[in-house]
Protein backbone atom coordinates (compact mmCIF):
# COMPACT_ATOMS: atom_id res chain seq x y z
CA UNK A 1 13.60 -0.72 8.96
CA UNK A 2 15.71 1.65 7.03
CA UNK A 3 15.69 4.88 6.04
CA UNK A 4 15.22 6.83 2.79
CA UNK A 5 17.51 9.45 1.37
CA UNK A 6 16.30 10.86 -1.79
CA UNK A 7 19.79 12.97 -2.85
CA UNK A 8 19.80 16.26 -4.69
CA UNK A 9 17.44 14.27 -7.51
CA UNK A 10 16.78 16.08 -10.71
CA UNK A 11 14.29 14.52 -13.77
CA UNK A 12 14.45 15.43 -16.71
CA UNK A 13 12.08 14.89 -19.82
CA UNK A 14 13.63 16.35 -23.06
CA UNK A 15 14.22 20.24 -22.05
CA UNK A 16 11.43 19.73 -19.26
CA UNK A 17 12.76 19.14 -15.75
CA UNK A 18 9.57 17.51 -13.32
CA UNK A 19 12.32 17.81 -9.99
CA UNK A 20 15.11 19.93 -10.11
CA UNK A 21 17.77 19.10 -7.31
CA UNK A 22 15.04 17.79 -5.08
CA UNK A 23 16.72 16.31 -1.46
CA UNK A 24 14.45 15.33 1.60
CA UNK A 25 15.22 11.95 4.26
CA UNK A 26 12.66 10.08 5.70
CA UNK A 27 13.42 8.45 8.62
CA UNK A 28 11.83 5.03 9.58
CA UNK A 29 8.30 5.14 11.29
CA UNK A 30 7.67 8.43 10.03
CA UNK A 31 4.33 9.82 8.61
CA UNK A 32 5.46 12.04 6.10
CA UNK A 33 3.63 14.21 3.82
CA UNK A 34 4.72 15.49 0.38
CA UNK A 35 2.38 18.74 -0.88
CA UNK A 36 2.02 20.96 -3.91
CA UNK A 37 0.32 22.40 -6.62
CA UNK A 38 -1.39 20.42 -9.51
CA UNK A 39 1.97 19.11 -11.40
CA UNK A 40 4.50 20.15 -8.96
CA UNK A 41 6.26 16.98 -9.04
CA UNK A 42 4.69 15.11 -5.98
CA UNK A 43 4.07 11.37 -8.31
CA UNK A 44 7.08 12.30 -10.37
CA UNK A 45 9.18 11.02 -6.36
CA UNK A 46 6.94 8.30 -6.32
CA UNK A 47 7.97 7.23 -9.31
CA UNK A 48 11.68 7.76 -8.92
CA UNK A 49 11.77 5.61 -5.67
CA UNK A 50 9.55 2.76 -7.44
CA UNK A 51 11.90 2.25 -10.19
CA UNK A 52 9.25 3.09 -12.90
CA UNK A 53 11.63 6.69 -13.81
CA UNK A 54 15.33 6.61 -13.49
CA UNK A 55 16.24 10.07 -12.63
CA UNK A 56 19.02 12.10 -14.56
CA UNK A 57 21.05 13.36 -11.63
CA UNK A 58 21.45 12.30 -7.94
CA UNK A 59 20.60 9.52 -5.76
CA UNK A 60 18.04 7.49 -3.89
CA UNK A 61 19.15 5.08 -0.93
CA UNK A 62 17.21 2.70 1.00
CA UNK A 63 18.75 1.76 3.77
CA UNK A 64 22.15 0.52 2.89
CA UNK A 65 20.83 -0.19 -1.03
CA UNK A 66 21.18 2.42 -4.25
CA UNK A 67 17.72 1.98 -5.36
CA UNK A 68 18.19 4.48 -8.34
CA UNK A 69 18.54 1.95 -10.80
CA UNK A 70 16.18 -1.26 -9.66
CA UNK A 71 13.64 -2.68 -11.05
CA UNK A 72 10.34 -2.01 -9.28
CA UNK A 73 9.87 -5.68 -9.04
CA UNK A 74 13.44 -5.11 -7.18
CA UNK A 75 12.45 -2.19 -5.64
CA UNK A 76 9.11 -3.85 -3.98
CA UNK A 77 11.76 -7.10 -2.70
CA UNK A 78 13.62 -4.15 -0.65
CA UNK A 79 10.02 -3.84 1.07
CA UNK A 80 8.55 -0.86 -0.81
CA UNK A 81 4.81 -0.99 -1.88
CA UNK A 82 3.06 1.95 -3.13
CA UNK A 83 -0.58 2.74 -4.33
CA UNK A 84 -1.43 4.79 -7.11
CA UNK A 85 -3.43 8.61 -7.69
CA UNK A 86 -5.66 6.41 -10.70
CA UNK A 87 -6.93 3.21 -9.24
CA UNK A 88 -5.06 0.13 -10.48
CA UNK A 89 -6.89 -2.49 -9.50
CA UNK A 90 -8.02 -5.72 -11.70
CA UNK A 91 -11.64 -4.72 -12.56
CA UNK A 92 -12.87 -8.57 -12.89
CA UNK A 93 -11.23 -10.05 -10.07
CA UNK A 94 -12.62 -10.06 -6.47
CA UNK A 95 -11.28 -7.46 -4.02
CA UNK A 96 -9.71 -10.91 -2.05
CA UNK A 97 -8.04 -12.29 -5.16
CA UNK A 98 -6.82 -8.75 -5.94
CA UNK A 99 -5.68 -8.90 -2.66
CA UNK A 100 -3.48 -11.69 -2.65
CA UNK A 101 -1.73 -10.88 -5.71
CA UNK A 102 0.02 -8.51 -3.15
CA UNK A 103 0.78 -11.14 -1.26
CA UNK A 104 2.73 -12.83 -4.18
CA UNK A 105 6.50 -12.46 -2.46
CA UNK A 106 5.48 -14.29 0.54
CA UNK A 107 4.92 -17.60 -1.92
CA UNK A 108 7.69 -19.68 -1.80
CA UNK A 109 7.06 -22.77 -4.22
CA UNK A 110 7.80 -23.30 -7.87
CA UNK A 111 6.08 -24.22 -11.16
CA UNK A 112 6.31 -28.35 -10.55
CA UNK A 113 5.16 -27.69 -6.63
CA UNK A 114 2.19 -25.63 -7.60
CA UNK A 115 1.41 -28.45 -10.72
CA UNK A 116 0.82 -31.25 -7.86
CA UNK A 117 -0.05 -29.08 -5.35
CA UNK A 118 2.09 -30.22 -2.71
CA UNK A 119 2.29 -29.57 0.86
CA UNK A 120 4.23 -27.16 0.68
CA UNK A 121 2.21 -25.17 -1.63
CA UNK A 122 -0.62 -25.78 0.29
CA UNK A 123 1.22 -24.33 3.39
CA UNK A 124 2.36 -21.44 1.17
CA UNK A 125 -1.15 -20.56 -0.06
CA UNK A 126 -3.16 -20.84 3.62
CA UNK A 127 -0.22 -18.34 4.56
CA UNK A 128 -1.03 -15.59 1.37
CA UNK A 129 -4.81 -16.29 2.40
CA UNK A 130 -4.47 -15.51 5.99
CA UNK A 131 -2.41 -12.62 5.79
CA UNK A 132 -5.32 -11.19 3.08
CA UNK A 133 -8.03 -12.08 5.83
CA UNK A 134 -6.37 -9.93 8.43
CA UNK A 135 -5.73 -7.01 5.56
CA UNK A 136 -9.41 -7.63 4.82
CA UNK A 137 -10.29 -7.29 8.26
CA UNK A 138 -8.08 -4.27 9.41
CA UNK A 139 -10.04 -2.49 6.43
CA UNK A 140 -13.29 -3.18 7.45
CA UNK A 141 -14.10 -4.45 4.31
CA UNK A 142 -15.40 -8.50 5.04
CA UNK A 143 -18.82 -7.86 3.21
CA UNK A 144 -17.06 -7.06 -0.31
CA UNK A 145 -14.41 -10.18 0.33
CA UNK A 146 -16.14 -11.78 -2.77
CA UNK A 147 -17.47 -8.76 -4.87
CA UNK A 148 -15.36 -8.19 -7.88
CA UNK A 149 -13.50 -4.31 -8.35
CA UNK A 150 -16.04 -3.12 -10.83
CA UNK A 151 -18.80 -3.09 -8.95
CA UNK A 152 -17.35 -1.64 -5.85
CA UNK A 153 -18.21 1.94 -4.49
CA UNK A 154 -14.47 4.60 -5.16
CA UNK A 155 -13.86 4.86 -1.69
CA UNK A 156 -14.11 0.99 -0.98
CA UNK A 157 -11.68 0.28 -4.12
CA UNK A 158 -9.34 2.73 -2.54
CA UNK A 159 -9.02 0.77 0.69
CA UNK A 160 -8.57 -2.57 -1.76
CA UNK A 161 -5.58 -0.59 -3.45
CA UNK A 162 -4.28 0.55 -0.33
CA UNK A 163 -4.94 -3.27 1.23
CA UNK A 164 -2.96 -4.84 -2.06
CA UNK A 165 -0.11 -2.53 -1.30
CA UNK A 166 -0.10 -3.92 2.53
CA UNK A 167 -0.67 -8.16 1.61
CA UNK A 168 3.27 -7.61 1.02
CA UNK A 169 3.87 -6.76 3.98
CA UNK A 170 6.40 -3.57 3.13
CA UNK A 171 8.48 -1.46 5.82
CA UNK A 172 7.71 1.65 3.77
CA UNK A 173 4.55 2.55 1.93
CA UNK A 174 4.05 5.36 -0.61
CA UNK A 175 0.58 6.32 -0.74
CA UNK A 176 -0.60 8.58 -3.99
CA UNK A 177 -3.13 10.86 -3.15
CA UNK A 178 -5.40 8.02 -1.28
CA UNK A 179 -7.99 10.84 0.01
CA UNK A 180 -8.27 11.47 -3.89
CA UNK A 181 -12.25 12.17 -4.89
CA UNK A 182 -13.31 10.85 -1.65
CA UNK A 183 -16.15 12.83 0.39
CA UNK A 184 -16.09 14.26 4.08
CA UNK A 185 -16.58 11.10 5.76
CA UNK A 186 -14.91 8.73 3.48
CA UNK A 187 -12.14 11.03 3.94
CA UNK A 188 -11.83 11.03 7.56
CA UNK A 189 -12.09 7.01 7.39
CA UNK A 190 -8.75 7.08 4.70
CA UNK A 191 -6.94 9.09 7.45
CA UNK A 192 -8.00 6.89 10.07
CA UNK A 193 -6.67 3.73 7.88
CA UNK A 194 -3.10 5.94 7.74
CA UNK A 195 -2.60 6.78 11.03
CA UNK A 196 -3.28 2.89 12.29
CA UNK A 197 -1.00 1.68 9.34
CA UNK A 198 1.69 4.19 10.88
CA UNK A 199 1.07 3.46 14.12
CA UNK A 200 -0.34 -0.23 14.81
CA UNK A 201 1.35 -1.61 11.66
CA UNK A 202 4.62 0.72 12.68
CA UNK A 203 5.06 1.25 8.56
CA UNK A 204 7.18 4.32 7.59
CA UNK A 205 4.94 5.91 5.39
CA UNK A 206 4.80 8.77 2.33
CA UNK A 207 1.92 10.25 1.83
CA UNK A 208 0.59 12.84 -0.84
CA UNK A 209 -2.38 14.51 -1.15
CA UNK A 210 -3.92 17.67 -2.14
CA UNK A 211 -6.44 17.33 0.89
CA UNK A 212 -4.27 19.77 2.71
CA UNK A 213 -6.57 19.38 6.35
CA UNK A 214 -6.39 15.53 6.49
CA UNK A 215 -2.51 15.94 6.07
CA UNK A 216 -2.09 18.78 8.40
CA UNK A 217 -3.91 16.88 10.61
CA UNK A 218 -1.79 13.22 10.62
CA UNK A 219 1.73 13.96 9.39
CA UNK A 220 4.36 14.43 11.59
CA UNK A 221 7.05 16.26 8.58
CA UNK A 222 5.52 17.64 5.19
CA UNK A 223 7.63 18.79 2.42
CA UNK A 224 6.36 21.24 -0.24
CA UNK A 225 6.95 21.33 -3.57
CA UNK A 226 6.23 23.67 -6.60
CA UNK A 227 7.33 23.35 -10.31
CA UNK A 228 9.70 20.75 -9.27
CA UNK A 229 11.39 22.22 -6.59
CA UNK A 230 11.50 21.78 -2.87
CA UNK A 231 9.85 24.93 -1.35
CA UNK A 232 9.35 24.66 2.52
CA UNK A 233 10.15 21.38 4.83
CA UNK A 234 9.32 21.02 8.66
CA UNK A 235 6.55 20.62 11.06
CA UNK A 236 2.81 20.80 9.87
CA UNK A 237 2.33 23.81 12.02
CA UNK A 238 5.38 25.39 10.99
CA UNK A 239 4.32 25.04 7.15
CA UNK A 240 1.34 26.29 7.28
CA UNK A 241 2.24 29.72 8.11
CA UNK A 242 5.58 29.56 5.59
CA UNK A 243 4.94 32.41 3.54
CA UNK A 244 6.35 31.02 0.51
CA UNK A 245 4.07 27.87 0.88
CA UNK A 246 1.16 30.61 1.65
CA UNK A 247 2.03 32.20 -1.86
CA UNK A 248 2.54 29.51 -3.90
CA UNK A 249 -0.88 27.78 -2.85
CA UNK A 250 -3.00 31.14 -2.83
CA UNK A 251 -1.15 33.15 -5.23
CA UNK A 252 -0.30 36.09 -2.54
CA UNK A 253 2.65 36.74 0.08
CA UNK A 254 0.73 37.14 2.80
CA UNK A 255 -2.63 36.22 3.93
């Protein structure tokens, strides 16, 4: 597993700048959060590390690898997978097939293989189907293996999202506001899906969210941001009694 150094990134848009000079490293195994006001930058990072924005200025390394100008197709080979804060799943497939299109870089046969069918496409597809199962499984989600997306309840289409992302098996996972819309108890099940991905699954994962006790709660380093700069960094306990953090969230200096 490697680390990720995102390096004094700034992105612009025209005259707009959504990070200015933004630098935070997260090492491997780690549960960390990144916080902030509505439009502070939070998917702008996401979107840098996933290849879908090239930043203007700085860097992002993973591991050994300048990631700052893949492809995210070449970004998810390095074993990155991410989710996203608007669900992006395939409405008319089944949450299984939807599923296994994460497992997609585990296939290892080509156009004439898959035309006969040979063994070893066979091989390669009980492999994709098994490693969905145990996603499936992990998820608690067996009795919608064969529903299709649009009929799904938002919380159970989030764990599908966040089960696609997994089916490729990634070291690091960047997970979009996952808590998004969700009530108390569907909530409380997300963060319980997190911390066994972190821990059981030993991921490194990124997590942002704007449901500030679920993340106080499971992240062991949060970053905040505001207007597309880094504010605060540290513990969970030590952020939430930054006073800058205090003022940009609630609009005072001190509580």
């Amino acid at each position: 597993m490697s680390s990720l150094k995102f390096s004094d990134v700034t992105l612009k848009f025209g005259g707009i700048s959504a990070l200015n000079n933004v630098s935070f490293e997260v090492k491997p195994k780690t549960l960390y959060a990144i916080i902030g006001p509505n439009g502070a930058g939070k998917t702008s990072i996401f979107n840098c590390i996933s290849g879908i924005y090239r930043p203007t200025e700085g860097s992002i390394h993973y591991g050994d690898s300048d990631i700052k100008y893949l492809r995210p197709d070449q970004v998810a080979n390095l074993g990155i997978a991410r989710t996203f804060q608007n669900i992006e799943l395939f409405e008319n497939m089944t949450v299984l097939d939807n599923i296994l299109i994460g497992a997609h870089r585990h296939l290892n046969y080509g156009p004439i293989s898959s035309l006969i069918f040979s063994n070893k496409t066979r091989k390669s597809e009980l492999e994709a189907r098994k490693i969905a199962e145990d996603i499936i499984d992990f998820l608690e989600i067996e009795q919608f293996r064969y529903s299709y997306i649009m009929s799904l309840p938002y919380g159970v289409q989030k764990r599908v999202e966040i089960g696609r992302a997994l089916a490729m098996d990634p070291d690091l996972i960047l997970l979009d506001e996952p808590a998004a819309g969700m009530n108390n108890e569907e909530t409380e099940d997300i963060a319980r899906f997190i911390i066994d991905i972190h821990e059981e699954m030993k991921k490194t994962v990124i997590l942002v969210d704007h449901d500030m006790n679920m993340v106080m709660d499971i992240a062991e380093e949060v970053m905040v941001l505001n207007f597309g700069e880094k504010l605060a960094e540290g513990k969970p306990e030590e952020i939430v009694k930054d006073s800058k953090v205090i003022e940009a969230y609630l609009g005072v200096s001190e509580l």
